[in-house]
C-alpha atoms as a PDB file:
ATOM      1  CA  UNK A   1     122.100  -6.039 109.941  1.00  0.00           C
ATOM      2  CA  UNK A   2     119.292  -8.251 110.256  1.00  0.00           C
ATOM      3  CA  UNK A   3     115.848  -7.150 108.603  1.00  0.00           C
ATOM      4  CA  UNK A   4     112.120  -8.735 108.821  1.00  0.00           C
ATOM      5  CA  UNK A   5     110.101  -7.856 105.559  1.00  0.00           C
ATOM      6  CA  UNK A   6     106.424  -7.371 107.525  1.00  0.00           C
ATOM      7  CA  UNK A   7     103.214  -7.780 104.913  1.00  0.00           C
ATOM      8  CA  UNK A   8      99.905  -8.081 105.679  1.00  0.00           C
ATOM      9  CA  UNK A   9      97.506  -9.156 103.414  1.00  0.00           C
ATOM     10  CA  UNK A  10      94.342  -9.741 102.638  1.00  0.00           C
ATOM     11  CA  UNK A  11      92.840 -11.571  99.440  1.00  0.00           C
ATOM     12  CA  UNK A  12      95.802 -10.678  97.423  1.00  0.00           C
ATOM     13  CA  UNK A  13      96.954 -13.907  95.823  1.00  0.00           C
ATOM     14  CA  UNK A  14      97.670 -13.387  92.422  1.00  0.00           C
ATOM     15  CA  UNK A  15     100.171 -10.423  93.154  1.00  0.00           C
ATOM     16  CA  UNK A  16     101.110 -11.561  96.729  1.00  0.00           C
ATOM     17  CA  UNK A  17     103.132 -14.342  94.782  1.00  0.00           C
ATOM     18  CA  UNK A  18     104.835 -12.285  92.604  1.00  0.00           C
ATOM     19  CA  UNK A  19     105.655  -9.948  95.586  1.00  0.00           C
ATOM     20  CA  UNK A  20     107.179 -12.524  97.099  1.00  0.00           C
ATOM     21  CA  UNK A  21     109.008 -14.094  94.523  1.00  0.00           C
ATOM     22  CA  UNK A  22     110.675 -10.484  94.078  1.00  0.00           C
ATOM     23  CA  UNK A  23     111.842 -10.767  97.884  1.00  0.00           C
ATOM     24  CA  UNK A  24     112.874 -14.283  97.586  1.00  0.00           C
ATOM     25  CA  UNK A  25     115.335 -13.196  95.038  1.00  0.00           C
ATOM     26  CA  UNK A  26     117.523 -10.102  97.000  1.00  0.00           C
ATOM     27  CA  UNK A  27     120.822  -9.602  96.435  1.00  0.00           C
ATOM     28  CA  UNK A  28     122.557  -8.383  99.837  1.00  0.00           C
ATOM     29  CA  UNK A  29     126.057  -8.122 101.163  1.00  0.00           C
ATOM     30  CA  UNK A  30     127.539 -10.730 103.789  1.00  0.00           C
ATOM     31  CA  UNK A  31     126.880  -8.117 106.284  1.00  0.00           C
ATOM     32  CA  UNK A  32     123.493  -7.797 105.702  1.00  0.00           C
ATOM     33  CA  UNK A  33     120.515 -10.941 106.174  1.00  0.00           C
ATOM     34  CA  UNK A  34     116.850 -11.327 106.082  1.00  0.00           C
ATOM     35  CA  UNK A  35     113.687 -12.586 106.832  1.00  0.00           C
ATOM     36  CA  UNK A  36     109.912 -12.053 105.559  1.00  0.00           C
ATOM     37  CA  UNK A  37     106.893 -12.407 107.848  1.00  0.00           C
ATOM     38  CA  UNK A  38     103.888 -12.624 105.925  1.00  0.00           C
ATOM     39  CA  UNK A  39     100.009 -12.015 107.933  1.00  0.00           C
ATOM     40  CA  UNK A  40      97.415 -13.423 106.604  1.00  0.00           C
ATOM     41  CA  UNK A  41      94.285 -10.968 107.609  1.00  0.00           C
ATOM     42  CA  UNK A  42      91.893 -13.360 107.257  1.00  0.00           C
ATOM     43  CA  UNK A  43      92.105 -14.071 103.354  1.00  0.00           C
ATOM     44  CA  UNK A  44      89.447 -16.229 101.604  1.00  0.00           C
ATOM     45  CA  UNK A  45      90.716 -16.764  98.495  1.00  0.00           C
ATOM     46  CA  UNK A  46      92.821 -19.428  99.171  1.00  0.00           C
ATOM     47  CA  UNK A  47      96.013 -17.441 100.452  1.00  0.00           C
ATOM     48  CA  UNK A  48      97.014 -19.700 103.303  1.00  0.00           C
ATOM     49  CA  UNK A  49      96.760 -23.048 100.966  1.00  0.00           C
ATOM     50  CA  UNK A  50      98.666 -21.558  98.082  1.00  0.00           C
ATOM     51  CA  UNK A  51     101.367 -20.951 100.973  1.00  0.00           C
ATOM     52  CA  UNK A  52     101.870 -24.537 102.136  1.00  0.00           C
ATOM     53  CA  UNK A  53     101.592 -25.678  98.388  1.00  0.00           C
ATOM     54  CA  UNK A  54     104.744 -23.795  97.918  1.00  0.00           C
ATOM     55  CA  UNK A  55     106.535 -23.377 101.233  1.00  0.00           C
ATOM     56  CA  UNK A  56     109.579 -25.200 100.057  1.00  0.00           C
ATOM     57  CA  UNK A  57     110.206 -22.514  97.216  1.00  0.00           C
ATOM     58  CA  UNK A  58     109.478 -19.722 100.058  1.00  0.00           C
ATOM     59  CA  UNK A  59     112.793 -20.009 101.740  1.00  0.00           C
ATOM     60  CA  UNK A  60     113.349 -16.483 103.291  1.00  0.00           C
ATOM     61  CA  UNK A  61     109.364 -16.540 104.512  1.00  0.00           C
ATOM     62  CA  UNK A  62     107.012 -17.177 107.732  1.00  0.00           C
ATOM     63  CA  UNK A  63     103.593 -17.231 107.716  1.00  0.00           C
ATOM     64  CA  UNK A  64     101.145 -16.377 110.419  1.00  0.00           C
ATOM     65  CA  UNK A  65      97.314 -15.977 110.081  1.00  0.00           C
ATOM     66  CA  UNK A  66      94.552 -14.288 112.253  1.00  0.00           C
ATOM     67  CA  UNK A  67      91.078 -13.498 111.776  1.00  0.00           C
ATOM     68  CA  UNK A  68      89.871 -10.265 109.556  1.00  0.00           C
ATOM     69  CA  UNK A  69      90.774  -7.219 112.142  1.00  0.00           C
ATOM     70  CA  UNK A  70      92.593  -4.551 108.942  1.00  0.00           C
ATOM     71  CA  UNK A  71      96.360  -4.000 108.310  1.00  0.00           C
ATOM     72  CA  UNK A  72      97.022  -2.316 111.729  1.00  0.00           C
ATOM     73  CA  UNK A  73      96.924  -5.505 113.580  1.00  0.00           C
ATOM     74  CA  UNK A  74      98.162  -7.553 111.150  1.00  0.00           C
ATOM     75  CA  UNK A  75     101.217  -4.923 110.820  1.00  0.00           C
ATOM     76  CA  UNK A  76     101.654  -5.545 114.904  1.00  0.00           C
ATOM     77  CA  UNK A  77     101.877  -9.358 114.749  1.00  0.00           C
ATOM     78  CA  UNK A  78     104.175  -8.994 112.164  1.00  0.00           C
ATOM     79  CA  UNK A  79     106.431  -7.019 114.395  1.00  0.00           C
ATOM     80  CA  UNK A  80     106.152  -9.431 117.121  1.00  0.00           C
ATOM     81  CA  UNK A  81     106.747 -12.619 115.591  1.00  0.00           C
ATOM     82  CA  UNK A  82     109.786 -11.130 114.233  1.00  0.00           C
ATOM     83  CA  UNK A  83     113.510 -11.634 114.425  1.00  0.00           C
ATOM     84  CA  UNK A  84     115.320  -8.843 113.325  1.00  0.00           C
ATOM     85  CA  UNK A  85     116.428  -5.603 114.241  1.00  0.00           C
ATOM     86  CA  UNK A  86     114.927  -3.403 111.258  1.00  0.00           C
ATOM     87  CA  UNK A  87     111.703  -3.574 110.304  1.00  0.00           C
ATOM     88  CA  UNK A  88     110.712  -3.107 106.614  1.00  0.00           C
ATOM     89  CA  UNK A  89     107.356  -2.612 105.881  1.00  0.00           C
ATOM     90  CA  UNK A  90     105.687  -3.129 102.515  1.00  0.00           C
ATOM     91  CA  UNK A  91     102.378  -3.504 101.478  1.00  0.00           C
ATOM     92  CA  UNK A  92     101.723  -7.277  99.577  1.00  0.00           C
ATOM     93  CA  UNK A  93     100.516  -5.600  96.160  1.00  0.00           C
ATOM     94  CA  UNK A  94     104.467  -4.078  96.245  1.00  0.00           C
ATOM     95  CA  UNK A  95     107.024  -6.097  93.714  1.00  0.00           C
ATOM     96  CA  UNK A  96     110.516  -4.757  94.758  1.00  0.00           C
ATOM     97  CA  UNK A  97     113.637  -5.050  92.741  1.00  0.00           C
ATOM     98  CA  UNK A  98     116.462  -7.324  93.562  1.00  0.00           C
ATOM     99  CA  UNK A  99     118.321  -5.033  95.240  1.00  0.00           C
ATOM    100  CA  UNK A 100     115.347  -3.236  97.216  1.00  0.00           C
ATOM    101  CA  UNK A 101     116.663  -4.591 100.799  1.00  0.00           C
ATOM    102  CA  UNK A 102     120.669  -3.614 100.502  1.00  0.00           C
ATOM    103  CA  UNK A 103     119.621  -0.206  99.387  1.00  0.00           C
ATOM    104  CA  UNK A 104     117.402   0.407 102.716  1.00  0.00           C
ATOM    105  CA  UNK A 105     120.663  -1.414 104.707  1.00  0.00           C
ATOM    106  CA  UNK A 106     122.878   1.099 103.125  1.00  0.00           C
ATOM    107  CA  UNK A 107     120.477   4.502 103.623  1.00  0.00           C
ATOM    108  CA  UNK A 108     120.343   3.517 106.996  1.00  0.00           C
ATOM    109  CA  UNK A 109     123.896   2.863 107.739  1.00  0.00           C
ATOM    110  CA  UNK A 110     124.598   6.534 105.825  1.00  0.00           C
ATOM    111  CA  UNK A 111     122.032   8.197 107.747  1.00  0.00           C
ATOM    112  CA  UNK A 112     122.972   6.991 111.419  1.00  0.00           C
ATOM    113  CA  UNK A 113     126.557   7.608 110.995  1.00  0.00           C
ATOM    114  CA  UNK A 114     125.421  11.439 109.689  1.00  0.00           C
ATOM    115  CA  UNK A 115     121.800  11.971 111.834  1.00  0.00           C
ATOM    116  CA  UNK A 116     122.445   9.473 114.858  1.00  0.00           C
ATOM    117  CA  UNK A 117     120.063   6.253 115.344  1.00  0.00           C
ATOM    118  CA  UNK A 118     117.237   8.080 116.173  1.00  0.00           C
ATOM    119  CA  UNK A 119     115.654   7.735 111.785  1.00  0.00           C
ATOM    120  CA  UNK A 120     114.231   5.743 109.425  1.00  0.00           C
ATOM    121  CA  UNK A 121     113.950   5.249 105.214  1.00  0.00           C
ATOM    122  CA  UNK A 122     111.209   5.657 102.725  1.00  0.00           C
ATOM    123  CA  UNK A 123     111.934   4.172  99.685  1.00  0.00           C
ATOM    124  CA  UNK A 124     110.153   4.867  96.245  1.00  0.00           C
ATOM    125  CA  UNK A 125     106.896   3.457  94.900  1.00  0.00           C
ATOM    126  CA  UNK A 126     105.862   3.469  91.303  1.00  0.00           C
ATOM    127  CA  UNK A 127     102.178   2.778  90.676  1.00  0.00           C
ATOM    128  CA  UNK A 128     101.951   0.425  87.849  1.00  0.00           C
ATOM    129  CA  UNK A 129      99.014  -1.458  86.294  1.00  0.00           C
ATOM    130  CA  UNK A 130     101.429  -3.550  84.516  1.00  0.00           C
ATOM    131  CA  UNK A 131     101.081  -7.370  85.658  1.00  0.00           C
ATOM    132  CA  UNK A 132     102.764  -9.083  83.759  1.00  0.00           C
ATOM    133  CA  UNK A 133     105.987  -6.789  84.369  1.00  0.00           C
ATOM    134  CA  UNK A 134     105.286  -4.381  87.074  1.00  0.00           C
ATOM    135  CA  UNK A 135     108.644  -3.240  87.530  1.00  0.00           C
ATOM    136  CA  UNK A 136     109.102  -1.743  83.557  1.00  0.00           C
ATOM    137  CA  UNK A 137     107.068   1.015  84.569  1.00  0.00           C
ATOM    138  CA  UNK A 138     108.704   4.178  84.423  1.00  0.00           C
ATOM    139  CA  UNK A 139     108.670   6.856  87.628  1.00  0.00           C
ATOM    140  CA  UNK A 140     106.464   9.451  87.066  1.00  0.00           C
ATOM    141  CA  UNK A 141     105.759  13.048  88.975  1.00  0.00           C
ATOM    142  CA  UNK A 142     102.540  11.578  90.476  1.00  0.00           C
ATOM    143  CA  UNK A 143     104.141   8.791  91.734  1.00  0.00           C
ATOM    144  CA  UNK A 144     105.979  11.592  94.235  1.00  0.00           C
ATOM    145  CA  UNK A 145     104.679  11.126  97.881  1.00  0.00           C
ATOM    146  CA  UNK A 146     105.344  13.723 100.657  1.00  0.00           C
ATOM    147  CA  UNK A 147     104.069  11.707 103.606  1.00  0.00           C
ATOM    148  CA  UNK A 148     106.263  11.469 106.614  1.00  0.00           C
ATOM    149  CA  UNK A 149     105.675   7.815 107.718  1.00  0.00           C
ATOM    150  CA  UNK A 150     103.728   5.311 104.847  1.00  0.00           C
ATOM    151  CA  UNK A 151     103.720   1.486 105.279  1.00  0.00           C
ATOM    152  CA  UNK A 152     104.015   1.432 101.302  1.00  0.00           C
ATOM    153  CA  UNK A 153     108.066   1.025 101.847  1.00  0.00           C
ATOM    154  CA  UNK A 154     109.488   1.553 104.455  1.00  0.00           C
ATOM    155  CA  UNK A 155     112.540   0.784 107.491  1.00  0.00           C
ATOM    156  CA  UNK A 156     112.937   1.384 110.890  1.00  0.00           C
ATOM    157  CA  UNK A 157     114.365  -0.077 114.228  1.00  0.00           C
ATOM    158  CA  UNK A 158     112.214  -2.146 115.741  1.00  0.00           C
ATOM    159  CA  UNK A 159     112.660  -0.561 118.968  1.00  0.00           C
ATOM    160  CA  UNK A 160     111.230   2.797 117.916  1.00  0.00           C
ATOM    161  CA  UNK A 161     108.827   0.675 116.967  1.00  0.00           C
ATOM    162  CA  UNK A 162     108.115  -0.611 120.186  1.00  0.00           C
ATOM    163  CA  UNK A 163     108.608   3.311 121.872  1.00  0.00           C
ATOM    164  CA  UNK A 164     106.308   4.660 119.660  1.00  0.00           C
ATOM    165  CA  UNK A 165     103.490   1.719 121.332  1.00  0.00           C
ATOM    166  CA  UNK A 166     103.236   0.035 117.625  1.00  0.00           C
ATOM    167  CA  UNK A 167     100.253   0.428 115.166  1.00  0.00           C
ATOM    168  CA  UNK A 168      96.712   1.847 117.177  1.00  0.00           C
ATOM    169  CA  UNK A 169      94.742  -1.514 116.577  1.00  0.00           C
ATOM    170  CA  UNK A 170      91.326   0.828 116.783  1.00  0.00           C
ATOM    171  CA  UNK A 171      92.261   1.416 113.545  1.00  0.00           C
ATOM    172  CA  UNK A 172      90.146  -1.455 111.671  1.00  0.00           C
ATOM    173  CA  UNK A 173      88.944   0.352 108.351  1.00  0.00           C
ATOM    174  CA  UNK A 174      90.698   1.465 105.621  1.00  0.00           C
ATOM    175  CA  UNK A 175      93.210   3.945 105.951  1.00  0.00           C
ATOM    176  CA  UNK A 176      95.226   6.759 108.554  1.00  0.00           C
ATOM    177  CA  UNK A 177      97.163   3.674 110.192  1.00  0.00           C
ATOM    178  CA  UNK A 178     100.301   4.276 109.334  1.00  0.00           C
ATOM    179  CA  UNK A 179      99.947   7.991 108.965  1.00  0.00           C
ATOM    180  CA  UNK A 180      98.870   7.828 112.833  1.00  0.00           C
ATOM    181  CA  UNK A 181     101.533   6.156 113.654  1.00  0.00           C
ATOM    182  CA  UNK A 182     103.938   8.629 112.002  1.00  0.00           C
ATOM    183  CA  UNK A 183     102.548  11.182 114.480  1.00  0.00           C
ATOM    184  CA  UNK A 184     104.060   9.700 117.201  1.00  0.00           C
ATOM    185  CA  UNK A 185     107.065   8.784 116.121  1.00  0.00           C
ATOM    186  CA  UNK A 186     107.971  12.323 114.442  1.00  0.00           C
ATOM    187  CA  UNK A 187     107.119  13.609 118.251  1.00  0.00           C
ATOM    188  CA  UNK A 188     109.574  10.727 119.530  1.00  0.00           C
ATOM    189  CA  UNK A 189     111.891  13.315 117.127  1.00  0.00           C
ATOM    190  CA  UNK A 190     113.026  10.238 114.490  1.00  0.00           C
ATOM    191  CA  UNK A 191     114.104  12.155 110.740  1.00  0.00           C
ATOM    192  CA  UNK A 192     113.099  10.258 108.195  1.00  0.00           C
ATOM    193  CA  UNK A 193     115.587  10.198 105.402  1.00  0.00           C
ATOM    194  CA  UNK A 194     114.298   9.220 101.179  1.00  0.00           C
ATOM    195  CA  UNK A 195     115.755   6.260  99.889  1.00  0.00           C
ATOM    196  CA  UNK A 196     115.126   6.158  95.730  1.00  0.00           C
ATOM    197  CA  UNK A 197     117.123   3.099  95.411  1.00  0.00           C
ATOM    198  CA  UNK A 198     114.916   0.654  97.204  1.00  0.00           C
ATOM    199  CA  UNK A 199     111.931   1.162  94.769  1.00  0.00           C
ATOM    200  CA  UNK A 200     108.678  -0.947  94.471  1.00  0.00           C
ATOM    201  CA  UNK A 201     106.135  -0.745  92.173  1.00  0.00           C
ATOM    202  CA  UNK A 202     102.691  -1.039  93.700  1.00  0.00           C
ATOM    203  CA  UNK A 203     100.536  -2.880  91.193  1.00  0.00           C
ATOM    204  CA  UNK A 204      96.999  -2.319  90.973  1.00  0.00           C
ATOM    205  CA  UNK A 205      94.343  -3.494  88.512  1.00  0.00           C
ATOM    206  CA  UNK A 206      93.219  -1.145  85.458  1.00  0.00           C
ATOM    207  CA  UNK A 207      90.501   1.332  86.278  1.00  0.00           C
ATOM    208  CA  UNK A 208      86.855  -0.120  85.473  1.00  0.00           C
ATOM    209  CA  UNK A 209      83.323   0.577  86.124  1.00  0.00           C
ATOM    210  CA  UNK A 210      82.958  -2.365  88.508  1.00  0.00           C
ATOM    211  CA  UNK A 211      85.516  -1.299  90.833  1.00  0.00           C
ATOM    212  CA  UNK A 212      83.442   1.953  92.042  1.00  0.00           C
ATOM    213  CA  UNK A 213      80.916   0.841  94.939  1.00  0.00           C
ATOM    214  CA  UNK A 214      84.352  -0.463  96.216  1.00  0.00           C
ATOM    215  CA  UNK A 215      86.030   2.756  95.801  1.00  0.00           C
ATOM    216  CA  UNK A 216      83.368   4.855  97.738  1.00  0.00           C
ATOM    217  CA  UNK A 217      82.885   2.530 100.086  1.00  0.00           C
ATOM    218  CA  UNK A 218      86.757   2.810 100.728  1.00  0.00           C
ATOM    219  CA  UNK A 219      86.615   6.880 100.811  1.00  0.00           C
ATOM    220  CA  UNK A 220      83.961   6.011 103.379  1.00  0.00           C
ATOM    221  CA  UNK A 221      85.746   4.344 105.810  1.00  0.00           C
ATOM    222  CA  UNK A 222      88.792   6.507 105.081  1.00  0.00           C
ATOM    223  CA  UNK A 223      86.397   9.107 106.247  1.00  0.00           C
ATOM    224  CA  UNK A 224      85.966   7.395 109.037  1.00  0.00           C
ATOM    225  CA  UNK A 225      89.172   6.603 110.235  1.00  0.00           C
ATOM    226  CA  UNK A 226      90.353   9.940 109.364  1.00  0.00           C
ATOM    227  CA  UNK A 227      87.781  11.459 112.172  1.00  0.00           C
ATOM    228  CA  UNK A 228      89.807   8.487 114.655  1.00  0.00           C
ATOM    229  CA  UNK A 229      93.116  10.003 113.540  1.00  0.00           C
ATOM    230  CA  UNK A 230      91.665  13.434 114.670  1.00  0.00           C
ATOM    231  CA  UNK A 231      90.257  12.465 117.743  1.00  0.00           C
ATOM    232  CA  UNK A 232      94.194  10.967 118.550  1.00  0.00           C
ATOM    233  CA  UNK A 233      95.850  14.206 117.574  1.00  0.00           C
ATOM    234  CA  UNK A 234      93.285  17.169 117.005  1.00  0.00           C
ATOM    235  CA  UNK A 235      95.486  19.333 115.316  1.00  0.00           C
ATOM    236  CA  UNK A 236      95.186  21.549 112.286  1.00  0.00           C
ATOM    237  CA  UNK A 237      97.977  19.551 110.078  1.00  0.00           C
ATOM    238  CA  UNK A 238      95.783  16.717 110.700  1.00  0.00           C
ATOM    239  CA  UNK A 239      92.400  18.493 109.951  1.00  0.00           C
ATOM    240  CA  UNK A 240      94.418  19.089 106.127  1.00  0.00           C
ATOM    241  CA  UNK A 241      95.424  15.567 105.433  1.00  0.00           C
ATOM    242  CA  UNK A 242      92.035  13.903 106.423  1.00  0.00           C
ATOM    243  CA  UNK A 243      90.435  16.811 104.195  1.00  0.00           C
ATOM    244  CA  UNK A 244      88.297  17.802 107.656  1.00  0.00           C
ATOM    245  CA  UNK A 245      88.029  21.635 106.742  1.00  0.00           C
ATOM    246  CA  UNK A 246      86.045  24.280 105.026  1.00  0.00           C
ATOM    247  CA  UNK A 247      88.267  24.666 101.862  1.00  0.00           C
ATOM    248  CA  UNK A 248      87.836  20.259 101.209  1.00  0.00           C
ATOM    249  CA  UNK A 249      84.211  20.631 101.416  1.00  0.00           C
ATOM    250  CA  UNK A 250      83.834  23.993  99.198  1.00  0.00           C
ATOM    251  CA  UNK A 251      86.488  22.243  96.739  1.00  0.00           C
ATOM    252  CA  UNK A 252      84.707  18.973  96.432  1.00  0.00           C
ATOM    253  CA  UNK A 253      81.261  20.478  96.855  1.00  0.00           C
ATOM    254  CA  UNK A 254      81.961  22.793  93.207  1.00  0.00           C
ATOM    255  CA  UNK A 255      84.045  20.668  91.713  1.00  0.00           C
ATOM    256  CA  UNK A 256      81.213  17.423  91.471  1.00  0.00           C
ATOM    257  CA  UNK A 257      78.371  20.328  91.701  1.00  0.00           C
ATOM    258  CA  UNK A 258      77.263  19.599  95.146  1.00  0.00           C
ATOM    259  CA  UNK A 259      77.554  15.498  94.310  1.00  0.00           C
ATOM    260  CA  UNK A 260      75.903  15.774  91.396  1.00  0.00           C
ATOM    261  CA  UNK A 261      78.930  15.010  89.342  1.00  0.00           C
ATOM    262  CA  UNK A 262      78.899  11.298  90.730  1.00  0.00           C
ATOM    263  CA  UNK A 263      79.276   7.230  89.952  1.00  0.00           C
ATOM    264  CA  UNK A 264      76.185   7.647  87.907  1.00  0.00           C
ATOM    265  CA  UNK A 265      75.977  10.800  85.808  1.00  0.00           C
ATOM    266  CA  UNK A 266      80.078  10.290  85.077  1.00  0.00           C
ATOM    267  CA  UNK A 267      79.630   6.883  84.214  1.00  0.00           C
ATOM    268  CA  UNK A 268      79.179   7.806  80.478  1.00  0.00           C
ATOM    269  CA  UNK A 269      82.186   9.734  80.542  1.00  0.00           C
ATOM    270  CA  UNK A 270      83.886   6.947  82.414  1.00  0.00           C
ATOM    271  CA  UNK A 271      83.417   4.338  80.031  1.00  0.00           C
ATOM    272  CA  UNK A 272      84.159   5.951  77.106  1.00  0.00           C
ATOM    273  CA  UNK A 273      87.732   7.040  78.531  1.00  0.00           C
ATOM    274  CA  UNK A 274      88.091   3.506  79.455  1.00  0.00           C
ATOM    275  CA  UNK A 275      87.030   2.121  75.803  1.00  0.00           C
ATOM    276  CA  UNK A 276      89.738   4.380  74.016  1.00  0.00           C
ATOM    277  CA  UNK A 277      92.272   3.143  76.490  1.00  0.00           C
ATOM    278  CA  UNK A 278      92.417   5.743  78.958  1.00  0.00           C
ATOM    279  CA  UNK A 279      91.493   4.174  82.631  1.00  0.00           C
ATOM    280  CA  UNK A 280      94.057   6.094  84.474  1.00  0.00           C
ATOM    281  CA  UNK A 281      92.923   9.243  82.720  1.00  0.00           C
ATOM    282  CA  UNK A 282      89.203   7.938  84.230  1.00  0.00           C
ATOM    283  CA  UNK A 283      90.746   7.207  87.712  1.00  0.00           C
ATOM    284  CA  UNK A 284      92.065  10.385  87.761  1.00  0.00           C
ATOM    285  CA  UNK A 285      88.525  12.196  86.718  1.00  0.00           C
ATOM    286  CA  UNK A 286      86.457   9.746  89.184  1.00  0.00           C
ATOM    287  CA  UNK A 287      88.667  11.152  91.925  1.00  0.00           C
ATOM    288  CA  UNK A 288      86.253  14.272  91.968  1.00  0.00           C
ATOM    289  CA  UNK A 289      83.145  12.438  93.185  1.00  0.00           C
ATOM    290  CA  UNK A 290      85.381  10.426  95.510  1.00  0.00           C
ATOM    291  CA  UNK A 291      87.240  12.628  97.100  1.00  0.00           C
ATOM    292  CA  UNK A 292      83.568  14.005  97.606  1.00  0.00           C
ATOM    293  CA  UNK A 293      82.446  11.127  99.067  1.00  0.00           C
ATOM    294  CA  UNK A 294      85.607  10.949 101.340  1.00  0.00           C
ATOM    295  CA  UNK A 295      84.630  14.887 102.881  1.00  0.00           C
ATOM    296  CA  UNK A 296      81.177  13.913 103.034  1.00  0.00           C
ATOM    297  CA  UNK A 297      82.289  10.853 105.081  1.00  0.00           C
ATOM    298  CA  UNK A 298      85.027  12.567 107.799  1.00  0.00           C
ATOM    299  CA  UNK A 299      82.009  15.035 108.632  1.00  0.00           C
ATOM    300  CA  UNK A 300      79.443  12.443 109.153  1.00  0.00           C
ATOM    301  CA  UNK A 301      81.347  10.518 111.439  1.00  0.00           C
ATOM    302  CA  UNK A 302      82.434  13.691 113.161  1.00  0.00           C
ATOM    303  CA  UNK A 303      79.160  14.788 113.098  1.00  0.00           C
ATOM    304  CA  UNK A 304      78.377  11.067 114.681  1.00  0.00           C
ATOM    305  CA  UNK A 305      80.981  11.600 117.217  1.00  0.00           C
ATOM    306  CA  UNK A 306      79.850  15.096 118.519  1.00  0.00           C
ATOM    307  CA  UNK A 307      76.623  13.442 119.161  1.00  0.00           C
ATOM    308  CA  UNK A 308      77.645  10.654 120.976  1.00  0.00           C
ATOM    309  CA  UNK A 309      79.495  13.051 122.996  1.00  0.00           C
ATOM    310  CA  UNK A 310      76.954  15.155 123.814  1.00  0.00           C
ATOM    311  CA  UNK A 311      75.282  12.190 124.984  1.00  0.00           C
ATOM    312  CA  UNK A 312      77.576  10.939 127.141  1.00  0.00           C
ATOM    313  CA  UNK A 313      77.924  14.219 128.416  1.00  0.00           C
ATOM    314  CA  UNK A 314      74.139  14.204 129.329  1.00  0.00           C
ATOM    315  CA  UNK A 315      74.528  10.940 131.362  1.00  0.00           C
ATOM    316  CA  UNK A 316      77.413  12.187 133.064  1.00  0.00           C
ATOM    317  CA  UNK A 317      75.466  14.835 134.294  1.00  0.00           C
ATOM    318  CA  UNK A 318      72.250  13.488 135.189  1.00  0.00           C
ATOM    319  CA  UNK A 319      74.713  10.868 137.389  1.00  0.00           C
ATOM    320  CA  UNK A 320      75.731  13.780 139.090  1.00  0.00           C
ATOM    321  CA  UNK A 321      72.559  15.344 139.476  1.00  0.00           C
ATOM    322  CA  UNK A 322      73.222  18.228 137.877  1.00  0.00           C
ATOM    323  CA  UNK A 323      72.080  18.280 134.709  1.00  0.00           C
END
């Protein structure tokens, strides 16, 4: 079996190296080979020169580069430029463990022999803050995901892949990619089958202060995206994940008093949770006001959409002469 690693990225230096280093150093059986494909999204903090400062130690890795157009298109050139028949996905904040690779080879040599070829594997990812040594953090319950199809860790055949038409490029914001793309193939009928023993840990920086206008603006655009993903398959599962219904918005709207519970009147709160060493304990508190901001987002945009509609609509039938 022959796999391509595919990672976009995007000003990720500092733990895009370590990432790779991780997947430089796999342990697989002489059945078993590999390749990564890294796509640089545009990156200005000096991604692409690191690279060909160290391209000797990179032995496994390709590089490719494009301008800024988000993850889904990155994801896409990834899969074209590549060379094997599996597809692994990861995202380039993931460090894997040495034997990450063999365990997805394995799951998905078990699972065609019992299932057929028609599935893929989702491996585990531990959310660590850890830097220095992402992978000594410990799994914990709310590191338990139930999505069907997440670019976090994951393996399929390229072909379905290429069935499924690929990752929906209008999809330049953050978030839903993926997700979207899981639609499609779950209708193509693929099973996916959980695969604990390829494990990452997905490293991200300590909760602060200064990382909230980024936050919001991300629940934004997640917003945003979400109302894309709805427009692609307008059904009520996906009304739940992109929080598009009444219960999200009477949730959110009590739980930060109508947004009054926000960046700026939690702040206090925030910061003191933070001093005493506490910032995923703040993460999980700022969540209320933006989860707030991500409802308030998916029904402006849908809001948006209805009246561009409408429009359109208008024009359509003043062409006809009927309006």
């Amino acid at each position: 079996m022959f796999l391509t690693v595919v990672i976009p990225t995007y000003n990720r230096l500092p733990i895009l190296a370590k990432c790779l280093e991780a997947l430089c150093n796999q342990q697989l059986s002489d059945d078993n080979s590999y390749e990564v494909v890294v796509v640089d999204d545009g990156s200005t903090d000096g991604t692409l020169e690191w690279f060909r400062a160290h391209k000797k130690e990179l032995s496994h890795v390709r590089w490719l580069s494009q301008r800024h157009q988000g993850p889904a298109a990155a994801r896409n050139l990834g899969v074209l430029a590549s060379r094997g028949d599996i597809i692994v996905f990861i995202d380039s904040d993931l460090v894997v463990t040495e034997h990450f690779l063999q365990a997805h080879a394995v799951a998905l040599v078990e699972g065609e022999k019992q299932l057929g070829s028609g599935i893929f594997t989702y491996g585990r990812v531990i959310n660590t803050c850890n830097f220095a040594n992402p992978t000594a953090e410990p799994y914990k319950i709310t590191d338990f995901s139930a999505a069907y199809f997440a670019t976090g860790n994951v393996a399929i055949a390229k072909s379905w892949l290429e069935k499924a038409g690929l990752f929906d490029t209008c999809f330049q914001l953050y978030g839903w990619e993926d997700l979207e793309l899981g639609v499609r193939l779950k209708q193509l009928g693929l099973k996916l089958i959980k695969c604990p023993n390829a494990v990452g840990y997905h490293w991200h920086p300590d909760f602060s202060l200064a990382q909230i206008p980024q936050l919001i603006e991300k629940e934004i655009q997640r917003g945003r995206m979400g109302v894309l993903f709805y427009q692609k398959h307008p059904t009520f599962p996906v009304r739940l994940m992109i929080q598009m219904t009444w219960f999200h918005r009477l949730l959110w709207g009590i739980l930060s008093l109508g947004g009054h519970l926000n960046e700026k009147t939690m702040a206090p709160l925030l910061q003191w949770l933070i001093d005493r060493e506490k910032p995923q304990f703040a993460r999980s508190i700022a969540r209320i006001f933006l989860n707030w901001y991500n409802v308030q987002g998916v029904y402006a945009a849908y809001a948006q959409l209805k009246k561009i509609s409408n429009i359109f609509i208008i024009i359509i039938l003043f062409s006809l002469n009927i309006y």
